[in-house]
N, C-alpha and C. Protein backbone atom coordinates (compact mmCIF):
# COMPACT_ATOMS: atom_id res chain seq x y z
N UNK A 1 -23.26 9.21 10.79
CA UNK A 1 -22.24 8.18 10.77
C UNK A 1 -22.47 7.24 11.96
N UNK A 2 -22.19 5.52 11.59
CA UNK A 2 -22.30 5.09 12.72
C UNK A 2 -21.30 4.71 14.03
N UNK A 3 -21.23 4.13 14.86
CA UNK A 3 -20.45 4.04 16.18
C UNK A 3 -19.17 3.39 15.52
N UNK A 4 -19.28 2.77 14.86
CA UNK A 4 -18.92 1.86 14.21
C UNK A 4 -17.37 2.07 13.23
N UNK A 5 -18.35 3.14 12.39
CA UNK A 5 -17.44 3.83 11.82
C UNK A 5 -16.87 5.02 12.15
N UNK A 6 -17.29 5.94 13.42
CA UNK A 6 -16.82 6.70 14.28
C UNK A 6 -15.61 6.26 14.87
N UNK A 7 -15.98 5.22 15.62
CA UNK A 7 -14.47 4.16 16.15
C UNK A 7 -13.48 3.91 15.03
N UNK A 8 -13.67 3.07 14.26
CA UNK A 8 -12.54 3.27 12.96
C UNK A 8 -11.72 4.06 12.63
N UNK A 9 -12.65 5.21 12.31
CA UNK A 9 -11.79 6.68 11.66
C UNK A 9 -10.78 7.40 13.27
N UNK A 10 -11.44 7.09 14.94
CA UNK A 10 -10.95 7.82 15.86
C UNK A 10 -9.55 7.12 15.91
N UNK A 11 -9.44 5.36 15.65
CA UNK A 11 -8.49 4.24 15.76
C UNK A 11 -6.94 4.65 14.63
N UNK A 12 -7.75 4.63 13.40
CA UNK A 12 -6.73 5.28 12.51
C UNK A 12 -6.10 6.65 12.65
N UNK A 13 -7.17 7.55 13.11
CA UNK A 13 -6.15 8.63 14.05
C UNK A 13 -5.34 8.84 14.79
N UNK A 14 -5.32 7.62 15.70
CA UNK A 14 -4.71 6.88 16.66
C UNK A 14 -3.62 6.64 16.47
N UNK A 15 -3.57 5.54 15.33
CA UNK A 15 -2.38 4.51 15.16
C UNK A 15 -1.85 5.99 14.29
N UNK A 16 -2.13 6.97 13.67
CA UNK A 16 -1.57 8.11 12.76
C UNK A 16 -0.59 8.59 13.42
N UNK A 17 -1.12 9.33 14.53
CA UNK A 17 -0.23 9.70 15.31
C UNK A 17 1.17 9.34 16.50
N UNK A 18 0.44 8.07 17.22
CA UNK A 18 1.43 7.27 18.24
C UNK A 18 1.82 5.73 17.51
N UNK A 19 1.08 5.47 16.57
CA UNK A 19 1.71 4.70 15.97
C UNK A 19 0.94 3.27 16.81
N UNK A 20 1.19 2.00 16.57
CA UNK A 20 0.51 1.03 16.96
C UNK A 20 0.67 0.56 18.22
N UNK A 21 1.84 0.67 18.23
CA UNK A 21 2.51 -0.19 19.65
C UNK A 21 1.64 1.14 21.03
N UNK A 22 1.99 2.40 20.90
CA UNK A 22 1.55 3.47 21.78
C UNK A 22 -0.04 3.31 21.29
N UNK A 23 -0.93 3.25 20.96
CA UNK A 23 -1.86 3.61 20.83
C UNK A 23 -3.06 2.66 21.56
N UNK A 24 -3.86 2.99 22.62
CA UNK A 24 -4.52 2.15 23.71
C UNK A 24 -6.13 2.18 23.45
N UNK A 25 -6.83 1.34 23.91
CA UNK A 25 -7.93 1.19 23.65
C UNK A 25 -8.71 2.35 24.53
N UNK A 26 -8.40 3.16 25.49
CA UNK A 26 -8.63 4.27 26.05
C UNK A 26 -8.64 5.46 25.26
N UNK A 27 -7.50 5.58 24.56
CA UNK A 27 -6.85 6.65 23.63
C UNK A 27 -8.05 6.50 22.16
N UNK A 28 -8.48 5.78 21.89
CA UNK A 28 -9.53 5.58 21.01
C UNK A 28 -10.78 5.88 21.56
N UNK A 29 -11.28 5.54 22.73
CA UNK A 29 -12.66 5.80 23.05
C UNK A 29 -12.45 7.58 22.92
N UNK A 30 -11.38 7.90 23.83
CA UNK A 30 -11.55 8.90 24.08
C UNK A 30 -11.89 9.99 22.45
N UNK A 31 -10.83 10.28 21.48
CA UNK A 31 -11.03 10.08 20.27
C UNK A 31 -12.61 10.21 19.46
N UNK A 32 -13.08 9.15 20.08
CA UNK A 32 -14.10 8.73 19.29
C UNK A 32 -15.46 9.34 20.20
N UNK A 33 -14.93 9.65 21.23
CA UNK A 33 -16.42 10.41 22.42
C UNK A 33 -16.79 9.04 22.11
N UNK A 34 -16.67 7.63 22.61
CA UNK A 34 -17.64 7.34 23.22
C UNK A 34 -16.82 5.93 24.57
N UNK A 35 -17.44 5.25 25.29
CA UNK A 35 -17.24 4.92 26.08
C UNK A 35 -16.06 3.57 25.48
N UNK A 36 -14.86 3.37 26.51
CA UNK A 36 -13.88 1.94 25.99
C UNK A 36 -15.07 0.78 25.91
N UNK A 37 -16.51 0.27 26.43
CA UNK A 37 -17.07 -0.85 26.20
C UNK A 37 -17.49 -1.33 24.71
N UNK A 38 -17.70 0.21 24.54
CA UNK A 38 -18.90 0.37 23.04
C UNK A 38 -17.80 0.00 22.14
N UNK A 39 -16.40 0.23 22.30
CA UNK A 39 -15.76 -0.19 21.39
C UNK A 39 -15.33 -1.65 21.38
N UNK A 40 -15.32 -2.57 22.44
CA UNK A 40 -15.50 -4.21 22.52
C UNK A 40 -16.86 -4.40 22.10
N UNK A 41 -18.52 -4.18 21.80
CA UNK A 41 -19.09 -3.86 21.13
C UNK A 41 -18.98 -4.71 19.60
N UNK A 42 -17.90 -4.23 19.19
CA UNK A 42 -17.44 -3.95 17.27
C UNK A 42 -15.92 -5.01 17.43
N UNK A 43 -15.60 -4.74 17.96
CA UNK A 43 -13.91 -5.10 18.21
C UNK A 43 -13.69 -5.67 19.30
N UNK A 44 -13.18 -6.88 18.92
CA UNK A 44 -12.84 -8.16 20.64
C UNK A 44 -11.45 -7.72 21.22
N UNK A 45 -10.13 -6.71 20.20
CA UNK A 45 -9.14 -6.11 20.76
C UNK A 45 -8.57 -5.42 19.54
N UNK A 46 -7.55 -4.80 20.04
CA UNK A 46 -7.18 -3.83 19.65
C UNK A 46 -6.44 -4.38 17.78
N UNK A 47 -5.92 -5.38 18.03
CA UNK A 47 -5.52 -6.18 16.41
C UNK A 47 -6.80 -6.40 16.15
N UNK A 48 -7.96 -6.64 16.07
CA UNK A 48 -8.99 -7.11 15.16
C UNK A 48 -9.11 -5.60 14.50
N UNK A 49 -9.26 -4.35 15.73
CA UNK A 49 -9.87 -2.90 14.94
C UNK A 49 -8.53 -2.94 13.66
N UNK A 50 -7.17 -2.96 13.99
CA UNK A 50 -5.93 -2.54 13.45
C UNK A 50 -6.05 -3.04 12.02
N UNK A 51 -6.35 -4.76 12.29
CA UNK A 51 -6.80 -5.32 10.94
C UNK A 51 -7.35 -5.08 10.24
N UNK A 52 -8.66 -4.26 10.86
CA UNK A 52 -10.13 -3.77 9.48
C UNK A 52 -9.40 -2.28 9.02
N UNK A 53 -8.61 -1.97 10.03
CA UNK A 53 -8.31 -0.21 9.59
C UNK A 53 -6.91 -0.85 7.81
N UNK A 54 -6.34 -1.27 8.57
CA UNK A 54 -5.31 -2.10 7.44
C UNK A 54 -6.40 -2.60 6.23
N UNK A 55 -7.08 -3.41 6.24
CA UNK A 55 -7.96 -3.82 5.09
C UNK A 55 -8.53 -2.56 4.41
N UNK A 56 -9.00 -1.94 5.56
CA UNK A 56 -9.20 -0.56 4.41
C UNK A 56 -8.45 0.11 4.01
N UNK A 57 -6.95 0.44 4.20
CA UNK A 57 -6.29 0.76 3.72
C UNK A 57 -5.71 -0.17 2.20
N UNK A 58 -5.52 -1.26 2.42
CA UNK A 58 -5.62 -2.17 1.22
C UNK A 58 -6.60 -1.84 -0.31
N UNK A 59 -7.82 -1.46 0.65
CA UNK A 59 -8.98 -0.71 -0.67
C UNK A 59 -8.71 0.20 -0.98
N UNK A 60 -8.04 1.15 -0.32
CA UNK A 60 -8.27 2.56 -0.97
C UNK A 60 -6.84 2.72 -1.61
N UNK A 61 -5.77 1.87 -1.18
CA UNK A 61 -4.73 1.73 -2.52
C UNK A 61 -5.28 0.98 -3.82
N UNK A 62 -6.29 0.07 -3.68
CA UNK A 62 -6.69 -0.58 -5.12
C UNK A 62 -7.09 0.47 -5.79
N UNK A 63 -8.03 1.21 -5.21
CA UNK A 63 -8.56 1.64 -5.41
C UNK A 63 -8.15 3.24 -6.45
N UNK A 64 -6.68 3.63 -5.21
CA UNK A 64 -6.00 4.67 -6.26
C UNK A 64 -5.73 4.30 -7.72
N UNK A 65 -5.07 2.99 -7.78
CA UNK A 65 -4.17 1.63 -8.47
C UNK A 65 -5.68 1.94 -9.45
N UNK A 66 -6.54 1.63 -9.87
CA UNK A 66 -7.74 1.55 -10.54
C UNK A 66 -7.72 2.52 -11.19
N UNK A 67 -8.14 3.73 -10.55
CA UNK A 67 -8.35 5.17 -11.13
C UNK A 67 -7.25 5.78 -12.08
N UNK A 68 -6.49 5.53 -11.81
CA UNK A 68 -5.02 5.56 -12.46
C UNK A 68 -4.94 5.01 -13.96
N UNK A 69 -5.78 3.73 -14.19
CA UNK A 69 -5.44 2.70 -15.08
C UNK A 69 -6.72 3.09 -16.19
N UNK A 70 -5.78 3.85 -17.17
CA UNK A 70 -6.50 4.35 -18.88
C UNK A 70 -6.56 2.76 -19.55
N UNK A 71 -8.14 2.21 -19.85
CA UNK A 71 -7.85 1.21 -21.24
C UNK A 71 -7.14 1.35 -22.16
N UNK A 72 -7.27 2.79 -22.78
CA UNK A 72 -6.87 3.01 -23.89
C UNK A 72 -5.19 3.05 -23.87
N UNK A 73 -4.47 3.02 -22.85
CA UNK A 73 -2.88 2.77 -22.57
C UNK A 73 -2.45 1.63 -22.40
N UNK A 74 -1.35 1.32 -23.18
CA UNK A 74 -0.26 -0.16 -23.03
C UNK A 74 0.01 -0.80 -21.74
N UNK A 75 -0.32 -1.81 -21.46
CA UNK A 75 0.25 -2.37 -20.36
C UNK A 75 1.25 -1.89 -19.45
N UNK A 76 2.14 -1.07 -20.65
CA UNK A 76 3.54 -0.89 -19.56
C UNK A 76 2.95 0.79 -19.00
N UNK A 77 2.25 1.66 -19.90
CA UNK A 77 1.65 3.07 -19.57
C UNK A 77 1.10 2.80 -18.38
N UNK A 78 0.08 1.77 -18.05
CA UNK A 78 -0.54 1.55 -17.14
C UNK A 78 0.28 1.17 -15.73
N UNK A 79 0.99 0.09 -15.74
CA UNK A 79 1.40 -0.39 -14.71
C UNK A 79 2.62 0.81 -14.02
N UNK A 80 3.04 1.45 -14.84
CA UNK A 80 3.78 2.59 -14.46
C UNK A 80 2.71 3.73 -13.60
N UNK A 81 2.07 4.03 -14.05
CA UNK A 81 1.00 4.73 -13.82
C UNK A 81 0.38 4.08 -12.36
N UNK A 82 0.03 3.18 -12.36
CA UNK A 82 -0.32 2.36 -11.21
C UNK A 82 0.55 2.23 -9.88
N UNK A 83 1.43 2.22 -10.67
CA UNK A 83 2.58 1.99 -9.45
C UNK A 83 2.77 3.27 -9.24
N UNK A 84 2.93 4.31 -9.45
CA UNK A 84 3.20 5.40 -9.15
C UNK A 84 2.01 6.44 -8.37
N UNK A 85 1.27 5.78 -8.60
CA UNK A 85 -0.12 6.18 -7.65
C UNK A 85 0.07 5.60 -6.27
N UNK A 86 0.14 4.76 -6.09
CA UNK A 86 0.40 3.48 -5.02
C UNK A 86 1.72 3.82 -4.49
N UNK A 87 2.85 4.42 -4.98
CA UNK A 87 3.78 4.14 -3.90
C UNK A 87 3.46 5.73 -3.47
N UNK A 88 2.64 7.35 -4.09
CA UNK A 88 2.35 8.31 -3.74
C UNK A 88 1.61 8.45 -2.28
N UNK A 89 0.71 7.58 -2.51
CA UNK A 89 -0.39 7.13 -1.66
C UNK A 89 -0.05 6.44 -0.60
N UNK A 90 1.09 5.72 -0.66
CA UNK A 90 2.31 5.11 0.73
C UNK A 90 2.75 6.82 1.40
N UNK A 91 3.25 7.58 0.06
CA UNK A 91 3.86 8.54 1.09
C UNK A 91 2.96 9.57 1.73
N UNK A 92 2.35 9.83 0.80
CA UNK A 92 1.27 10.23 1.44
C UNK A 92 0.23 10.14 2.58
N UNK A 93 0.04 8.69 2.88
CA UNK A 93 -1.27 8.37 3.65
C UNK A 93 -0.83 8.07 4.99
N UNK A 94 -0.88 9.25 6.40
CA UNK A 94 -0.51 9.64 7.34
C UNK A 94 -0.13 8.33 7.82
N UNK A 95 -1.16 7.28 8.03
CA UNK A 95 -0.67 6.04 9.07
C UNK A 95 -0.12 5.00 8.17
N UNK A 96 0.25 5.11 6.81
CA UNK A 96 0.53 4.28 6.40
C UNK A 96 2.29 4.36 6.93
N UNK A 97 2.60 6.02 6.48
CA UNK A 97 3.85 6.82 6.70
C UNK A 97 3.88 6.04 8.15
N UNK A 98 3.47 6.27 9.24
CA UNK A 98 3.94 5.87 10.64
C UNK A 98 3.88 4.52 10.73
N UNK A 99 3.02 3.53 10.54
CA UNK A 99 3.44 2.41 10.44
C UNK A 99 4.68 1.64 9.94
N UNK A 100 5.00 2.26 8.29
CA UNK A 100 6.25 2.04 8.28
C UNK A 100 7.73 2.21 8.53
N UNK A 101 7.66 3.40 9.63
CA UNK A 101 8.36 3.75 10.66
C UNK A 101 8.46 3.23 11.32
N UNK A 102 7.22 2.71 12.52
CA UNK A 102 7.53 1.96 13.37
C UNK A 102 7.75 0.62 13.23
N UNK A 103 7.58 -0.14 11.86
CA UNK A 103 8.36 -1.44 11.65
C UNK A 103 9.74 -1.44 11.63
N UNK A 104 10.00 0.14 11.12
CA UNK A 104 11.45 0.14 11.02
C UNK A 104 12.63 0.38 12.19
N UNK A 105 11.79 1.19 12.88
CA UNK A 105 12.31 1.93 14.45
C UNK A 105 11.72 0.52 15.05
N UNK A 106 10.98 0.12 15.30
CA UNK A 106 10.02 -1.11 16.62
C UNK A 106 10.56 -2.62 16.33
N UNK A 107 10.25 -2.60 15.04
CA UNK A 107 10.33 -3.55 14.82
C UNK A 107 8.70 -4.73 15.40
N UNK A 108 7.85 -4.06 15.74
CA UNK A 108 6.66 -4.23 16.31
C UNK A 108 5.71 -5.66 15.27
N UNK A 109 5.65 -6.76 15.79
CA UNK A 109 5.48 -7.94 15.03
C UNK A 109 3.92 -7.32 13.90
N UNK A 110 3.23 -7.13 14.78
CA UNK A 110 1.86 -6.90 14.09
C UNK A 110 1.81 -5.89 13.13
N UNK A 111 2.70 -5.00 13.50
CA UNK A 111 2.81 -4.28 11.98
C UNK A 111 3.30 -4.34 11.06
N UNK A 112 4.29 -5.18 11.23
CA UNK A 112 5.23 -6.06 10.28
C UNK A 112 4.44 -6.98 9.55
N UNK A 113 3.44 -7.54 10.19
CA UNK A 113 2.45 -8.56 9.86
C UNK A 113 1.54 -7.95 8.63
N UNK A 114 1.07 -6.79 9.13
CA UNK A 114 -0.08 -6.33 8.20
C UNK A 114 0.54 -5.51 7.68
N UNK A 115 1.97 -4.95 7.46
CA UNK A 115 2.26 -4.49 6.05
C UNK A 115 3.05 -5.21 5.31
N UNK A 116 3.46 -6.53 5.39
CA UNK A 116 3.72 -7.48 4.73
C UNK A 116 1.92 -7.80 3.90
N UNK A 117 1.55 -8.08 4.79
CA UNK A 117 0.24 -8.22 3.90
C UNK A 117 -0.31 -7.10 2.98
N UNK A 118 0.05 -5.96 3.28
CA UNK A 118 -0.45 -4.91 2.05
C UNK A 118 0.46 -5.09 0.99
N UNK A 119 1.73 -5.49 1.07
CA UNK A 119 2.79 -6.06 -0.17
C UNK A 119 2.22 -6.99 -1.01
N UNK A 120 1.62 -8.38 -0.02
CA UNK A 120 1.35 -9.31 -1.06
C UNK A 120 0.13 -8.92 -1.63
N UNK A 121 -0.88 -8.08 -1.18
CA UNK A 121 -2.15 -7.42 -1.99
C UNK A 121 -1.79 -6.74 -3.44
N UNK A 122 -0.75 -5.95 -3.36
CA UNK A 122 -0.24 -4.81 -4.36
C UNK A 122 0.65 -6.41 -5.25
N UNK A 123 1.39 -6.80 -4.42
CA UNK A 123 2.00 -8.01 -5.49
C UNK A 123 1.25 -8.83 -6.29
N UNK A 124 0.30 -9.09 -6.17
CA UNK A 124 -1.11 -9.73 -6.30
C UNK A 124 -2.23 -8.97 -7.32
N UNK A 125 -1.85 -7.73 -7.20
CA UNK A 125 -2.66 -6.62 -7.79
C UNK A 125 -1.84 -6.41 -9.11
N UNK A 126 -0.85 -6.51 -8.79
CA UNK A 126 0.03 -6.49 -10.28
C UNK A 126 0.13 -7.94 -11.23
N UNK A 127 0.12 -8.86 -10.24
CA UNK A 127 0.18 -10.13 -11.12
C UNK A 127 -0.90 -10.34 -12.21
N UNK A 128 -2.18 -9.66 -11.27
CA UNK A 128 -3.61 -10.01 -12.03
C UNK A 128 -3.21 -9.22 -13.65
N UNK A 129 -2.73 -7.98 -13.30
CA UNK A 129 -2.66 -7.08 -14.59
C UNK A 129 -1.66 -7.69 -15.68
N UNK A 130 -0.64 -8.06 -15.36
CA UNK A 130 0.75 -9.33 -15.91
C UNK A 130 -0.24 -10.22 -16.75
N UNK A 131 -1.10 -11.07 -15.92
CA UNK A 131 -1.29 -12.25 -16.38
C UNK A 131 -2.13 -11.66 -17.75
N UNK A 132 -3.24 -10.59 -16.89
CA UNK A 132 -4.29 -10.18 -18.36
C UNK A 132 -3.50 -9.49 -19.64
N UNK A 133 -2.49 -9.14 -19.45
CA UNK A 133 -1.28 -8.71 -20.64
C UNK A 133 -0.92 -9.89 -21.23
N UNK A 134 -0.06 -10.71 -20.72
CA UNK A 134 0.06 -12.08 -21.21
C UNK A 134 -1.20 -12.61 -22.09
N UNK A 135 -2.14 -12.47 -21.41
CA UNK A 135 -3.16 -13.36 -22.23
C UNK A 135 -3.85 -12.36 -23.83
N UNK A 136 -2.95 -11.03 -23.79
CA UNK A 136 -3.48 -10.16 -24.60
C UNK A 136 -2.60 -10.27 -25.89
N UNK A 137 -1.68 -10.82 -25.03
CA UNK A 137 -0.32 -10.89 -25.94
C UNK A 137 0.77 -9.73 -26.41
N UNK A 138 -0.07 -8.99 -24.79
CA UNK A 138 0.83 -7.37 -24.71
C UNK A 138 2.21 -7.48 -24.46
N UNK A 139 2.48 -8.70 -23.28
CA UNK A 139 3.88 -8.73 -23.14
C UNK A 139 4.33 -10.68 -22.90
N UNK A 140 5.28 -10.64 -23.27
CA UNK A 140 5.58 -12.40 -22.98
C UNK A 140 5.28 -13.25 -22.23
N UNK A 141 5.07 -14.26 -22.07
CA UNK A 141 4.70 -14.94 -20.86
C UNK A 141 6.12 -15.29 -19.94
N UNK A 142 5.64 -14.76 -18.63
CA UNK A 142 6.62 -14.92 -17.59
C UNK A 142 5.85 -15.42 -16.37
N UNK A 143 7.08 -15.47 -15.33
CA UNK A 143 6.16 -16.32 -13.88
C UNK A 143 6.22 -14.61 -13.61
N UNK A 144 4.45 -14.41 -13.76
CA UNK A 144 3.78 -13.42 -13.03
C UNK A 144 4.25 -12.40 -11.80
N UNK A 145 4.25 -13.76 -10.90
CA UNK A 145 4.22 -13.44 -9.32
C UNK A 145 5.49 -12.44 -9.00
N UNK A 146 6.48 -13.48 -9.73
CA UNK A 146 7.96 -12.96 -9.32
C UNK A 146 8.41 -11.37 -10.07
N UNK A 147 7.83 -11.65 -11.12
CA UNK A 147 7.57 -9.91 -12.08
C UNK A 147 7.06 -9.20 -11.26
N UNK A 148 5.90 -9.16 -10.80
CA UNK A 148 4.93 -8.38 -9.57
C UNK A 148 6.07 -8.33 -8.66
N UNK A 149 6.51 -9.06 -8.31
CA UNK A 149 7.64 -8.59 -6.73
C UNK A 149 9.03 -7.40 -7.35
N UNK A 150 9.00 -7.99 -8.68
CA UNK A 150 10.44 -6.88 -9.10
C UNK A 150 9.77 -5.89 -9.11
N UNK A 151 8.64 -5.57 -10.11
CA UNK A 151 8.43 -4.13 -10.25
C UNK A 151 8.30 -3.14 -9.19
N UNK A 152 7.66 -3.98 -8.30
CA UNK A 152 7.37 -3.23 -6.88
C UNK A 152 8.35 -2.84 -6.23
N UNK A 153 8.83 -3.46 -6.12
CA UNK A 153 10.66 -3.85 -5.81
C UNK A 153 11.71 -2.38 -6.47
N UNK A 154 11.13 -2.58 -7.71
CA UNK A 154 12.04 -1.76 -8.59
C UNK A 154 11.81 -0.18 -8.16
N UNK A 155 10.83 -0.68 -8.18
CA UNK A 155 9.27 1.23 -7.75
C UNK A 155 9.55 1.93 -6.37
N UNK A 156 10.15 0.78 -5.39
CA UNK A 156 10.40 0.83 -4.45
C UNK A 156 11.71 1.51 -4.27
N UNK A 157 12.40 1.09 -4.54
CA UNK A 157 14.28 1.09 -4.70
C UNK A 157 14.40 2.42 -5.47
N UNK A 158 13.42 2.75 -6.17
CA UNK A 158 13.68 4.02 -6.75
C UNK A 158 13.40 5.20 -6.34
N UNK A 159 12.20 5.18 -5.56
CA UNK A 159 11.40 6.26 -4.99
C UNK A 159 11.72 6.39 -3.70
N UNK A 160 12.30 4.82 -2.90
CA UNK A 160 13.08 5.61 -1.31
C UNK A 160 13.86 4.97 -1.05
N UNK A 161 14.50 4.30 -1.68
CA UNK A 161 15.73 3.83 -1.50
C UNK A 161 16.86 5.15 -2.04
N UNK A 162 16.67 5.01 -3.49
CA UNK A 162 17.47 5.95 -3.85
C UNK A 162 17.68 7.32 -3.48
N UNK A 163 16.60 7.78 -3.06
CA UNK A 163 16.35 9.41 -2.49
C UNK A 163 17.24 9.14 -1.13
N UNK A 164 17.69 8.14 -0.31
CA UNK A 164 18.54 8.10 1.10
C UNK A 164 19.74 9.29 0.77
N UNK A 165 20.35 8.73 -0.39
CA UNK A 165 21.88 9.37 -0.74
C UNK A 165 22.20 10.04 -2.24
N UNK A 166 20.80 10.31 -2.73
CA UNK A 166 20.67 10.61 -4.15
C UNK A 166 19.44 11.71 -4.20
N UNK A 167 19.80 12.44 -4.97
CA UNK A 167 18.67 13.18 -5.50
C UNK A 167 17.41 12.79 -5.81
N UNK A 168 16.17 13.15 -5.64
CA UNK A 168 15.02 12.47 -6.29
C UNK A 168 14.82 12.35 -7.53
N UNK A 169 14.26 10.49 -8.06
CA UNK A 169 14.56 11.34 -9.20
C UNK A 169 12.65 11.27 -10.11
N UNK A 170 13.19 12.24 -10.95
CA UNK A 170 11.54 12.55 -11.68
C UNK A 170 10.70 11.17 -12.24
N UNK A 171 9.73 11.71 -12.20
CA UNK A 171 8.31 10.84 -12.71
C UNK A 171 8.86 10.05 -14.09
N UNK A 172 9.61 11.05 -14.83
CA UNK A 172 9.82 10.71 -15.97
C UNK A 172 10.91 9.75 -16.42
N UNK A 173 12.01 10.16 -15.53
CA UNK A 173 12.90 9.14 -15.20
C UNK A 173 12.81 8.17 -14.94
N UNK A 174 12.10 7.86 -13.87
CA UNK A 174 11.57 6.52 -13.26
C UNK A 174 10.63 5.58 -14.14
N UNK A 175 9.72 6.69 -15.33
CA UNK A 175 9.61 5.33 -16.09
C UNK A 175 10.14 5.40 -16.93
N UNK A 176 11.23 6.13 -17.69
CA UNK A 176 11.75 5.56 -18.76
C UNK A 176 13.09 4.41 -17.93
N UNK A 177 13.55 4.25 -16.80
CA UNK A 177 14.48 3.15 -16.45
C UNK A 177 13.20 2.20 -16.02
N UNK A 178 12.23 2.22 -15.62
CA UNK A 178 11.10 1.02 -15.72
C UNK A 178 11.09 0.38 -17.06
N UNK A 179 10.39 1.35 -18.71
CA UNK A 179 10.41 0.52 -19.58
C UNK A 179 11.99 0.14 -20.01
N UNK A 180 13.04 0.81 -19.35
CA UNK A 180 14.83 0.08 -20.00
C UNK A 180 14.37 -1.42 -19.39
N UNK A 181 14.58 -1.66 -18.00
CA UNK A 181 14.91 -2.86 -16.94
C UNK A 181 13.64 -3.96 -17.67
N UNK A 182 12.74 -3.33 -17.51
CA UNK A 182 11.27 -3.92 -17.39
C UNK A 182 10.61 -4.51 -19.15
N UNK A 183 10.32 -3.29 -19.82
CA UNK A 183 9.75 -3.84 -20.76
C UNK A 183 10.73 -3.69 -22.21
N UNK A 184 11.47 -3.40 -22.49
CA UNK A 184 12.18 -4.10 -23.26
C UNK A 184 13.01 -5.39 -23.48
N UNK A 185 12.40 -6.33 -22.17
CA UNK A 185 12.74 -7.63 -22.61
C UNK A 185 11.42 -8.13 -22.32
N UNK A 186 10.39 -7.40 -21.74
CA UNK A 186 8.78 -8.08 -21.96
C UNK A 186 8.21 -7.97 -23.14
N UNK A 187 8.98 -6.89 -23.94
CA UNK A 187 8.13 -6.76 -25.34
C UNK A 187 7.10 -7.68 -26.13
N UNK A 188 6.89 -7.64 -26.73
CA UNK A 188 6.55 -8.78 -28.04
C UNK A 188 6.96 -8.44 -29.30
């Protein structure tokens, strides 16, 4: 493996544990065994590494979001499916979990920054799938974008919003009130 990507993986360990605001360009060399220079090297500061670690995090949610998605299933099978990979993979994925903690506890601008930007990726990621339905004539034509923000929205509100003061509720649940809200007025 290279220095490169040694630093990366020691950085995201980093921000995993202390989170962004605590986490120092010392605390990474160390991490990573190798010296704080080698890591200016690759990285001019500590937001440029944060950014590439965030971008890769961006891929490897498409990426769940992908694997997830059967041709042979309906638009709405899919995007359920999709979304439910993707918000797993939020709870799941150690620094994603602490980052959105510390936007919430910190209030810390830069992380606010780059997980606003993993929103409009996933919002963006859904529109593409919207529009190629639309053009299939799977579901009606609507403004895309703003569909992409509900569902997420919706996916959202269900899986941790509602669990605050409510029971969790099942896989199955969640999409049969997806296709109620969602696709019985997208039908065709």
């Amino acid at each position: 493996m290279d220095k490169k990507q040694i630093i990366k993986e020691a950085a995201a360990k980093s921000f995993s544990m202390f989170g962004y605001k605590a986490t120092t360009m010392d605390q990474v060399a160390k991490i990573a065994n190798v010296g704080k220079g080698t890591i200016y090297n690759f990285y001019s500061n500590k937001e440029e590494l944060f950014g590439e670690i965030v971008s890769t995090i961006i891929c490897e949610m498409r990426d769940v979001a992908d694997r997830a998605i059967a041709p042979e299933l309906t638009f709405y099978e899919n995007a359920h499916r999709a979304l439910v990979r993707i918000l797993e993979f939020r709870k799941e994925h150690k620094l994603t979990v602490k980052l959105i903690q510390e936007e919430k506890e910190l209030g810390t601008p830069i992380v606010k920054e780059e997980l606003q930007k993993v929103e409009k990726v996933i919002v963006a990621y859904i529109q593409d799938k919207i529009e190629t339905a639309i053009s299939k004539g799977e579901i009606i034509p609507c403004d895309s974008e703003v569909t992409a923000f509900l569902m997420l929205k919706f996916y959202l509100a269900l899986v941790v919003d509602w669990e605050k003061n409510h029971e969790a509720l099942s896989k199955e649940k969640i999409e049969e009130l997806f296709e109620l809200y969602f696709f019985k007025g997208l039908s065709v």
